[in-house]
Protein backbone atom coordinates (compact mmCIF):
# COMPACT_ATOMS: atom_id res chain seq x y z
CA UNK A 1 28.34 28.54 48.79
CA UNK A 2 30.63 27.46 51.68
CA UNK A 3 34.22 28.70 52.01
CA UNK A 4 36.65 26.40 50.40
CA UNK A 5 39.50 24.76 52.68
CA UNK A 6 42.74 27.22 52.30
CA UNK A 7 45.35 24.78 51.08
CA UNK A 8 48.81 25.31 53.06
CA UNK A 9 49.63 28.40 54.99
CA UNK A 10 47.45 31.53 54.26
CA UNK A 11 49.05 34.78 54.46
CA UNK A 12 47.38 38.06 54.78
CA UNK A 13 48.46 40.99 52.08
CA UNK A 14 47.44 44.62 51.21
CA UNK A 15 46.85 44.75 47.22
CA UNK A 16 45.84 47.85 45.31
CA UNK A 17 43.74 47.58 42.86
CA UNK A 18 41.96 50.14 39.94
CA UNK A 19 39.00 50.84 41.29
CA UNK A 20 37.08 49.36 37.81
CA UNK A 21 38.75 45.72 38.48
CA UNK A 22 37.66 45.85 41.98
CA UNK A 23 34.09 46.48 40.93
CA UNK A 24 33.75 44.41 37.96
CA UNK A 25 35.33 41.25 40.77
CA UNK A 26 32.98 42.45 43.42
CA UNK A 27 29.86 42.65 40.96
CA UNK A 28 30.56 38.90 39.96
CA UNK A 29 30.95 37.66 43.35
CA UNK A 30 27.69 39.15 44.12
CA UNK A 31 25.76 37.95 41.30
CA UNK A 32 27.24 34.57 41.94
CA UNK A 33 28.20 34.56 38.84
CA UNK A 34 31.56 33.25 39.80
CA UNK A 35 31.89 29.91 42.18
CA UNK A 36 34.07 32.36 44.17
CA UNK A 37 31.81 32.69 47.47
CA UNK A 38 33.98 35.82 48.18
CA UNK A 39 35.76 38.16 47.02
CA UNK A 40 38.90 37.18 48.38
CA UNK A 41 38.50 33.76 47.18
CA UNK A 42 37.81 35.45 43.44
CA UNK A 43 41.25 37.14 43.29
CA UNK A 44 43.11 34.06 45.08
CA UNK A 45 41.50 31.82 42.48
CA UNK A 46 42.49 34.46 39.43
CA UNK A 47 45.93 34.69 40.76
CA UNK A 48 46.37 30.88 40.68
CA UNK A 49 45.20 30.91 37.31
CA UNK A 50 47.72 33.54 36.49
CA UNK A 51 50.58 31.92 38.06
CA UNK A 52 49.33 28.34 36.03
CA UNK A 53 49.12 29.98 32.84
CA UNK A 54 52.49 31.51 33.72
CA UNK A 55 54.27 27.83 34.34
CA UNK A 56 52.96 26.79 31.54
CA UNK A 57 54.18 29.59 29.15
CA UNK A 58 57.85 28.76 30.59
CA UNK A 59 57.60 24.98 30.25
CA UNK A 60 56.93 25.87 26.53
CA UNK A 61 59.70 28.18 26.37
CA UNK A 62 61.52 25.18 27.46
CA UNK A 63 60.27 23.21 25.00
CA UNK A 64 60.19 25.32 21.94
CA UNK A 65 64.44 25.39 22.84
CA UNK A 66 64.34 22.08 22.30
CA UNK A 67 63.51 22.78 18.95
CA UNK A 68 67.26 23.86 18.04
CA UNK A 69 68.87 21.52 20.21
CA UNK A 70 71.23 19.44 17.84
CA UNK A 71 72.11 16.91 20.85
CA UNK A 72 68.24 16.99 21.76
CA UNK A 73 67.38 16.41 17.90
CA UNK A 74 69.71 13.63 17.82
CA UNK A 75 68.44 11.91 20.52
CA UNK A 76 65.19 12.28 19.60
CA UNK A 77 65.97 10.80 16.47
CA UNK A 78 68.06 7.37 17.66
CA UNK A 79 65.18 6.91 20.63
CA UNK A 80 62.12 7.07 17.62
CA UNK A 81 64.53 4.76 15.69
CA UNK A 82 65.17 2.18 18.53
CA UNK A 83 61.35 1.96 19.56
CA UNK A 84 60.03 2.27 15.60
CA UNK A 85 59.81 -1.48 15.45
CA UNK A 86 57.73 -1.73 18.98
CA UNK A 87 55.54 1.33 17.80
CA UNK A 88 54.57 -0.13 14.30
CA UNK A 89 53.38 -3.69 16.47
CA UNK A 90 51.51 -1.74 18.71
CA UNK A 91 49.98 0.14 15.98
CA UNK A 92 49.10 -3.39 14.23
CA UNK A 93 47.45 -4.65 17.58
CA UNK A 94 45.20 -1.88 18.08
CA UNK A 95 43.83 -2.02 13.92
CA UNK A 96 43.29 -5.61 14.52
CA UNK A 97 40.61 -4.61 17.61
CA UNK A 98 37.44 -4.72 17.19
């Protein structure tokens, strides 16, 4: 499998690892199981996932908040009101398609 194009600036770090993680990584690389071609693209890829899943967990932090914001609830509540009208004819439209 060729070696994917490093996006941005790469820089070079020591990691240390348990010695079962590095194995169980290596053994998937090796079996191709993984569309890692290497083993350093296998952790850079698993830390990106990490660091994804770890945005995403904070944007719904930020969103379950929201959830016992009275000025957020409010507005909420006066923007579904003002486009209500424009949502039920849109609704209408797309029952009257084919």
């Amino acid at each position: 499998m060729p070696r994917p194009k490093p996006r941005g600036k790469i820089v070079r770090t020591t990691v240390s690892l348990p010695k079962r993680v590095y194995e169980e990584a290596k053994e998937f690389v090796e079996m191709k199981a993984s569309p890692a071609g290497t083993l350093s693209t296998f952790f850079v890829t698993a830390i990106a996932s990490y660091v994804r899943l770890l945005k995403r967990k904070q944007i719904d932090a930020q969103f379950a908040l929201m959830a016992d914001d009275s000025d957020y609830q409010k507005q909420a509540k006066l923007i579904s009101e003002e486009f209500s009208q424009s949502d039920w004819d849109a609704f209408e439209r797309a029952e009257q398609e084919p």
